[in-house]
Every structure is written in C-alpha cells, then in structure tokens.
PDB file of N, CA and C in Angstrom:
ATOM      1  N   UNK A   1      54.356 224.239 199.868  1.00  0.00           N
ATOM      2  CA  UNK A   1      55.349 223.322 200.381  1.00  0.00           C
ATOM      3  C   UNK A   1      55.614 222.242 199.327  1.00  0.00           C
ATOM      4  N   UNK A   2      57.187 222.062 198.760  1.00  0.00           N
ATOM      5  CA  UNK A   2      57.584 221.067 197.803  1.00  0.00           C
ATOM      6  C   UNK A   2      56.910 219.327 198.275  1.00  0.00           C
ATOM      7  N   UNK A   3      56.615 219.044 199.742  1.00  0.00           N
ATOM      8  CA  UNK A   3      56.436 217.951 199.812  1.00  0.00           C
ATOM      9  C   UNK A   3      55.285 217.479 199.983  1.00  0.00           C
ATOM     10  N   UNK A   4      53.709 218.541 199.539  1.00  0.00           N
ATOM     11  CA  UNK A   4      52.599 217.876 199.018  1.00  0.00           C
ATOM     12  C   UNK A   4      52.668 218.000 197.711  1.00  0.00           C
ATOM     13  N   UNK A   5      53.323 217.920 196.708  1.00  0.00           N
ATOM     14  CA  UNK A   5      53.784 217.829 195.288  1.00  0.00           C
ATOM     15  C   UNK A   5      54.100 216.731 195.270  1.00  0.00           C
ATOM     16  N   UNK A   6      54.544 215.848 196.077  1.00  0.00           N
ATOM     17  CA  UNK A   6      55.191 214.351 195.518  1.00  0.00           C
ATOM     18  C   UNK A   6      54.006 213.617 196.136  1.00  0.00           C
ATOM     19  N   UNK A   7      52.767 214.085 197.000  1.00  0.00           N
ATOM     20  CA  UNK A   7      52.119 213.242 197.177  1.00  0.00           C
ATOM     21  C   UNK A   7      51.320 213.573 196.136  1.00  0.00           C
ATOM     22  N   UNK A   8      50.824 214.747 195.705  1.00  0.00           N
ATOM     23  CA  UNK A   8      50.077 215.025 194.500  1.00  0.00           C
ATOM     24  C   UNK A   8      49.887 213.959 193.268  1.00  0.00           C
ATOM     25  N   UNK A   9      51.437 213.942 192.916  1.00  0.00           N
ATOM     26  CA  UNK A   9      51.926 213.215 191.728  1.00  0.00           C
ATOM     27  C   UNK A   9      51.670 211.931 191.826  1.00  0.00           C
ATOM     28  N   UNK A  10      52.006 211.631 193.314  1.00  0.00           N
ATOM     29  CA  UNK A  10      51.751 209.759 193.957  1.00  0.00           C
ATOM     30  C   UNK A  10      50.349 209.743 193.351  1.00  0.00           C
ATOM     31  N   UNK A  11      49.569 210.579 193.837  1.00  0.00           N
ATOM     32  CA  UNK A  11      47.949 210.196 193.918  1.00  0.00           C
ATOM     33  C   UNK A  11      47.327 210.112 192.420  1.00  0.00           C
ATOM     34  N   UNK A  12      48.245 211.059 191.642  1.00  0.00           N
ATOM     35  CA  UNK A  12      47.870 210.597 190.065  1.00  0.00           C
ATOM     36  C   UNK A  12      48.027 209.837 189.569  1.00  0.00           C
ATOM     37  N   UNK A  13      49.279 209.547 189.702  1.00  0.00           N
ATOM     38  CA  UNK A  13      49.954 208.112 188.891  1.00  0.00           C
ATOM     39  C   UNK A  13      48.753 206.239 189.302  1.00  0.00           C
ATOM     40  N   UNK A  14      48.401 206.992 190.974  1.00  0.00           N
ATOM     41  CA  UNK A  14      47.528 205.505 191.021  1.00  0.00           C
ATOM     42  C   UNK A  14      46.649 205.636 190.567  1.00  0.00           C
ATOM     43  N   UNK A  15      45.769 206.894 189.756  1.00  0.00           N
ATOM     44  CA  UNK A  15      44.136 207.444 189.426  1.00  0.00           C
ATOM     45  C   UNK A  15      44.687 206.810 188.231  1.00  0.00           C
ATOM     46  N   UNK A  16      45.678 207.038 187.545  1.00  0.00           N
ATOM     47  CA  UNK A  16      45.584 206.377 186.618  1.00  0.00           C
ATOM     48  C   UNK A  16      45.916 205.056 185.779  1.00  0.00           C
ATOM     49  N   UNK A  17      46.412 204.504 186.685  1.00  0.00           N
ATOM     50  CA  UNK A  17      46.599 202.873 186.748  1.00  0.00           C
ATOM     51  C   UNK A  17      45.421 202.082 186.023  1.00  0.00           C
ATOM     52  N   UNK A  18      44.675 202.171 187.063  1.00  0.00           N
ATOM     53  CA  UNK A  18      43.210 201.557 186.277  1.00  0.00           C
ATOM     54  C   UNK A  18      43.378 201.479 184.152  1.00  0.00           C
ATOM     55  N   UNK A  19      43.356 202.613 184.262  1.00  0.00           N
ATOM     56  CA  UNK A  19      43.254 202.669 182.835  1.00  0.00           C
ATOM     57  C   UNK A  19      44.478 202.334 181.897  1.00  0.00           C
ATOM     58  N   UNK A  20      45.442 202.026 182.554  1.00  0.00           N
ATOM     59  CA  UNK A  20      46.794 201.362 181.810  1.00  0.00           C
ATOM     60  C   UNK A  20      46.511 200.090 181.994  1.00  0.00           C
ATOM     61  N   UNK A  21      46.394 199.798 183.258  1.00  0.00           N
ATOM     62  CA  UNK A  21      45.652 198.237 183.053  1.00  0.00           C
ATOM     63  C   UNK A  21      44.817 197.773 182.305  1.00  0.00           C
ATOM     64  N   UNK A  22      43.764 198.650 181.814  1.00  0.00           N
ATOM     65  CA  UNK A  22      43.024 198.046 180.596  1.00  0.00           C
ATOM     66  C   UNK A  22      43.829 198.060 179.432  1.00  0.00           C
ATOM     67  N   UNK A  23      44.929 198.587 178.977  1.00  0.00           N
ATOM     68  CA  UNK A  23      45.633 199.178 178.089  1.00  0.00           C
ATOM     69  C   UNK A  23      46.520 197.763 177.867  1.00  0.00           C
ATOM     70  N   UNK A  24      46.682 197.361 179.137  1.00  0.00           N
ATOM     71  CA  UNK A  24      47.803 196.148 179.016  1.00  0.00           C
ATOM     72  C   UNK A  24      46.787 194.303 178.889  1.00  0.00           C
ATOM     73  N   UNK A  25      45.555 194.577 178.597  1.00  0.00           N
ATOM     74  CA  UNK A  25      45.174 193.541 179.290  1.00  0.00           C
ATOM     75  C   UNK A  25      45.891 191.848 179.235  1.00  0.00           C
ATOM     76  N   UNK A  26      46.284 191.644 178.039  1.00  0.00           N
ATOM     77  CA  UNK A  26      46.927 190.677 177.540  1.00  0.00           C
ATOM     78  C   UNK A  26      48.267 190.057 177.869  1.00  0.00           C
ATOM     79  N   UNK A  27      48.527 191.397 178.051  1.00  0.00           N
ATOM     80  CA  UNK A  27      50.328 191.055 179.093  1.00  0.00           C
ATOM     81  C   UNK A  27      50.172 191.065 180.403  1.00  0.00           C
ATOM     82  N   UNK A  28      48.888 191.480 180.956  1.00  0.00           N
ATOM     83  CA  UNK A  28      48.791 191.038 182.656  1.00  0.00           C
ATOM     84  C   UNK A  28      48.351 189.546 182.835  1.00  0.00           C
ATOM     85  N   UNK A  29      47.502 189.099 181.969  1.00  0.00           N
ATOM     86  CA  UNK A  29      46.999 188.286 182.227  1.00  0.00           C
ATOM     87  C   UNK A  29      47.824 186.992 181.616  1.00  0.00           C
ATOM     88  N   UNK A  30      48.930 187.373 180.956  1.00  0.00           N
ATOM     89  CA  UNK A  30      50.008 186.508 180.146  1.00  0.00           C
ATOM     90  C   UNK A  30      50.875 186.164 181.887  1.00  0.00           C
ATOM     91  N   UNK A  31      51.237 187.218 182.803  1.00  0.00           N
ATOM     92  CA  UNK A  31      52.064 187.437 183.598  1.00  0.00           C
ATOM     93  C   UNK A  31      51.158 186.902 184.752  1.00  0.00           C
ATOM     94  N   UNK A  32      49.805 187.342 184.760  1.00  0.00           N
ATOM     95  CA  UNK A  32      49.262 186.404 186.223  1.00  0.00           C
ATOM     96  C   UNK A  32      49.271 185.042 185.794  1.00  0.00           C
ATOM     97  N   UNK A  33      48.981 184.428 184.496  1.00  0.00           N
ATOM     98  CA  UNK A  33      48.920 183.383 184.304  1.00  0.00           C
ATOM     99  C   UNK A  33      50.115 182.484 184.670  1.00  0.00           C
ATOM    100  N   UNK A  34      51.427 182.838 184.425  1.00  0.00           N
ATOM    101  CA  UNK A  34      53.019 182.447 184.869  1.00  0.00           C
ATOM    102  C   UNK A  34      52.800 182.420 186.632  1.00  0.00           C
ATOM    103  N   UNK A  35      53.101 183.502 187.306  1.00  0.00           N
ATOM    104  CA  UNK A  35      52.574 183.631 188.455  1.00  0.00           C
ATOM    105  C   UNK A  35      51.644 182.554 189.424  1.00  0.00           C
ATOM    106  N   UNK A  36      50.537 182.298 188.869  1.00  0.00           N
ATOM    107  CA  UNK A  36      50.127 180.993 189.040  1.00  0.00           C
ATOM    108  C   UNK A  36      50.478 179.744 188.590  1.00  0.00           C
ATOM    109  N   UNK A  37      50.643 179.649 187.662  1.00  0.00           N
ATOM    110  CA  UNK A  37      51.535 178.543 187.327  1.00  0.00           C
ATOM    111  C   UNK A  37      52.913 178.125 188.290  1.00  0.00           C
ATOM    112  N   UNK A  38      53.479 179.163 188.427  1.00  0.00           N
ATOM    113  CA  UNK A  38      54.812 178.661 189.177  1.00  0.00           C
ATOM    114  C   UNK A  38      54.671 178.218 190.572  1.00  0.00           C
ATOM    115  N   UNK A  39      53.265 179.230 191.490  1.00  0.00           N
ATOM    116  CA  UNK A  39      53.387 179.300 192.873  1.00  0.00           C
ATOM    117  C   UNK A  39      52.487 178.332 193.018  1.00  0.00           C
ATOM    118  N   UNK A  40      51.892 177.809 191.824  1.00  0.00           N
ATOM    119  CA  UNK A  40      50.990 176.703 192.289  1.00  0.00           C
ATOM    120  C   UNK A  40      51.751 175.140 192.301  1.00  0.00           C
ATOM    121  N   UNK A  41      51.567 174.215 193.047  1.00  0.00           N
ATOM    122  CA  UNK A  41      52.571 173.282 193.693  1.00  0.00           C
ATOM    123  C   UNK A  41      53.503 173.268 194.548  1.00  0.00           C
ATOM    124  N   UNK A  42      54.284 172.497 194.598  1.00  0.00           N
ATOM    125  CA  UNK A  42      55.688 172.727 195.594  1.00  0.00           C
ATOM    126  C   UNK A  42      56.403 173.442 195.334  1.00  0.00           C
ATOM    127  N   UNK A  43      56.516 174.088 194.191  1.00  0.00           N
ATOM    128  CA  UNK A  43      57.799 175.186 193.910  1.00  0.00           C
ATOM    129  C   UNK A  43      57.335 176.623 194.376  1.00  0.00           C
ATOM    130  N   UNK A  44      58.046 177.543 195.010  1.00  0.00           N
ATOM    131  CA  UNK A  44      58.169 178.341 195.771  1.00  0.00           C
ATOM    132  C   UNK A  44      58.271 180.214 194.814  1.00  0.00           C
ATOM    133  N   UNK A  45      57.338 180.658 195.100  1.00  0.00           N
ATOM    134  CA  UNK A  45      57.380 181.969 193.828  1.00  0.00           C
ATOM    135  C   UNK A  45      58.787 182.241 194.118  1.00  0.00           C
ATOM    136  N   UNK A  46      60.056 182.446 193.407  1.00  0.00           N
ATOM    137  CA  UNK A  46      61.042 183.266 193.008  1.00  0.00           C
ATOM    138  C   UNK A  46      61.017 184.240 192.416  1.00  0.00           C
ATOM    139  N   UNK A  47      62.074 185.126 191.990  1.00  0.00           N
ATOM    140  CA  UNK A  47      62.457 186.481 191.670  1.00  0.00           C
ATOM    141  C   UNK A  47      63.014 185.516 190.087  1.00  0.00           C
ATOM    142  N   UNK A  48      62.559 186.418 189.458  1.00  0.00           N
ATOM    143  CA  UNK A  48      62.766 185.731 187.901  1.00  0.00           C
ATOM    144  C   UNK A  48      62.550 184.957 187.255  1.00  0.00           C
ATOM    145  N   UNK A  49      61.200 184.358 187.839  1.00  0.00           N
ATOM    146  CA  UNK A  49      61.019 182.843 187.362  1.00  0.00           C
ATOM    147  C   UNK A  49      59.596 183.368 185.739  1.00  0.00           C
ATOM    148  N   UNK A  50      59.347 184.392 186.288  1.00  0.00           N
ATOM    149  CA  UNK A  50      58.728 184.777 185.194  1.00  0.00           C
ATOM    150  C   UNK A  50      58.761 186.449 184.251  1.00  0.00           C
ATOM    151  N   UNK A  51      59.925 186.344 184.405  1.00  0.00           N
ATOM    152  CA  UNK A  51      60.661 187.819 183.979  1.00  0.00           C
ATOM    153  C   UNK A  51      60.483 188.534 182.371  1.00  0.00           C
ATOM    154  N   UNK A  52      60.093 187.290 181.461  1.00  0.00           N
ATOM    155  CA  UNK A  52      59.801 187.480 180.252  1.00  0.00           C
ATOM    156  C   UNK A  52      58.562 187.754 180.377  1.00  0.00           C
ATOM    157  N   UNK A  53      57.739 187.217 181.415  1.00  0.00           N
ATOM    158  CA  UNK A  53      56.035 187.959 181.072  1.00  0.00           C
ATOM    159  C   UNK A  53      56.235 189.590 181.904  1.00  0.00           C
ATOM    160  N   UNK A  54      56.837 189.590 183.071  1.00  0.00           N
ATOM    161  CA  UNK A  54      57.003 190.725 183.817  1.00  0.00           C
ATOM    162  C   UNK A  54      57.504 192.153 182.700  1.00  0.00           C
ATOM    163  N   UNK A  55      58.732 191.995 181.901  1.00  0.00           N
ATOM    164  CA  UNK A  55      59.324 192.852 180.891  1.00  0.00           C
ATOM    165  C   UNK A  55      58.125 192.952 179.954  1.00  0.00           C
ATOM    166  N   UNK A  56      57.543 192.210 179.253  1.00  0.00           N
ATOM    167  CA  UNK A  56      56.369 192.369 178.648  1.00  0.00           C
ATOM    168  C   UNK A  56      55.162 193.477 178.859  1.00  0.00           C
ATOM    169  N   UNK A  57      54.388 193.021 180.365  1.00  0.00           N
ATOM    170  CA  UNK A  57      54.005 194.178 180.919  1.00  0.00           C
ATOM    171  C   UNK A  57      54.421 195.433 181.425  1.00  0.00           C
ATOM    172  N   UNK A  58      55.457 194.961 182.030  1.00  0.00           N
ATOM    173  CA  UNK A  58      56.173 196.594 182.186  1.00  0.00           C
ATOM    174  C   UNK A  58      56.810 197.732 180.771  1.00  0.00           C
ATOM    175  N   UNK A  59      56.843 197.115 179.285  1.00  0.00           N
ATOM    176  CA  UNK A  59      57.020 197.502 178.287  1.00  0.00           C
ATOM    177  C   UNK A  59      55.524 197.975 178.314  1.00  0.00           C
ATOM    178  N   UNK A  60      54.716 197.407 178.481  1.00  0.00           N
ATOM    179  CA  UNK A  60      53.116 197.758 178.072  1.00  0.00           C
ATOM    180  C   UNK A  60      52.722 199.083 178.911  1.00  0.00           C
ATOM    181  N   UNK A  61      53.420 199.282 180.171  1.00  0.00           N
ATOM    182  CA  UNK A  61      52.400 200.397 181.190  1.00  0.00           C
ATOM    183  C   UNK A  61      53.216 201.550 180.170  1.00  0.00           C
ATOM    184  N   UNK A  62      54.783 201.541 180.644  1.00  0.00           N
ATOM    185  CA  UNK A  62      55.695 202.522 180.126  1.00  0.00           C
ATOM    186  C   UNK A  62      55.077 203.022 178.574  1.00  0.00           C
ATOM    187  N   UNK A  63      54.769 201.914 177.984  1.00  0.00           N
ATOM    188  CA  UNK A  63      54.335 202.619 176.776  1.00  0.00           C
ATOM    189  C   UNK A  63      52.561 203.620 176.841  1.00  0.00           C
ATOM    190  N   UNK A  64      52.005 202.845 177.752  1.00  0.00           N
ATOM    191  CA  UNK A  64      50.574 203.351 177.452  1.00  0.00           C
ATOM    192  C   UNK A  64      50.455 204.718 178.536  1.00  0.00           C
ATOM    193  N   UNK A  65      51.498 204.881 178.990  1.00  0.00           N
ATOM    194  CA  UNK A  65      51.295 205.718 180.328  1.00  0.00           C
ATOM    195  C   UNK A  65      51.991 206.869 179.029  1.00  0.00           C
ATOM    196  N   UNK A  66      52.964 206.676 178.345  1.00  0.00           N
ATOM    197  CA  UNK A  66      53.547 208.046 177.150  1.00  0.00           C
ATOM    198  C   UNK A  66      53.007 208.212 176.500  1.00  0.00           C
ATOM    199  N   UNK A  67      51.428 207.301 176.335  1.00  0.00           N
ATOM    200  CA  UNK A  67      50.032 207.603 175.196  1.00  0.00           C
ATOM    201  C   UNK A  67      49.803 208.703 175.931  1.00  0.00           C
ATOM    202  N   UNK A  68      49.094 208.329 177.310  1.00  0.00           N
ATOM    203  CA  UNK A  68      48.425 208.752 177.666  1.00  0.00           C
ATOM    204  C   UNK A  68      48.599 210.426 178.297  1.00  0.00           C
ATOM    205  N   UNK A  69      49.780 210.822 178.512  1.00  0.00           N
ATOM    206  CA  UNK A  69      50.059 212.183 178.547  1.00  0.00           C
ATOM    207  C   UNK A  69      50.111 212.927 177.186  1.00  0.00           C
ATOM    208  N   UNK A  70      50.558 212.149 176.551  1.00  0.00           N
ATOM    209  CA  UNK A  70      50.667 213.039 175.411  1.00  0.00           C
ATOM    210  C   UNK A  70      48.997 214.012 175.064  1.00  0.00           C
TER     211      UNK A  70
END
C-alpha cells in the first residue's frame, strides 16, 4: 500500500534530524539565541523578527541532509 511509504519516509527524515542538528550546531544556537532575545520582555514572538538566523539554519539542514545521502 502507497500510504505506509509516506509514513516510512516521515519516520526517517525524524531518525535523522538528530544528526543534522549536530551538523548545524552554530546556526541553531545563533537562531535560539534571537528567539530568546525577542520573546524575552514585552515584545511578543513575531513571524520574521528573526528570519536571518532562521535562513541560516535552514541553509545548514538542506545542506547537511545532501551530505548525508550522498
């Protein structure tokens, strides 16, 4: 059946998270650091308030996730 194949794939992609996260460590922790920064005080987390650390890490998985199949 085609539709335990997309859970298959689901269940890989999170097995291997862990290890892109180590891959990225510097740009997560660039991006939690913003993250806290913003939501801490009166100002309210928004959508874009930290988009230059977000593009950063998301450049980092995309890249380490095309290491990592190869």
């Amino acid at each position: 059946m085609s539709g335990s194949n997309v859970w298959t794939r689901s269940r890989e992609r999170m097995r291997r998270f862990p290890d892109l996260l180590a891959q990225c460590t510097t740009e997560a922790a660039a991006y939690g650091r913003c993250v806290v920064a913003t939501a801490s005080g009166k100002q309210e987390l928004k959508k874009d308030l930290c988009i230059k650390e977000f593009e950063a890490l998301k450049t980092c998985f995309v890249s380490a996730a095309k290491q990592s199949v190869k």
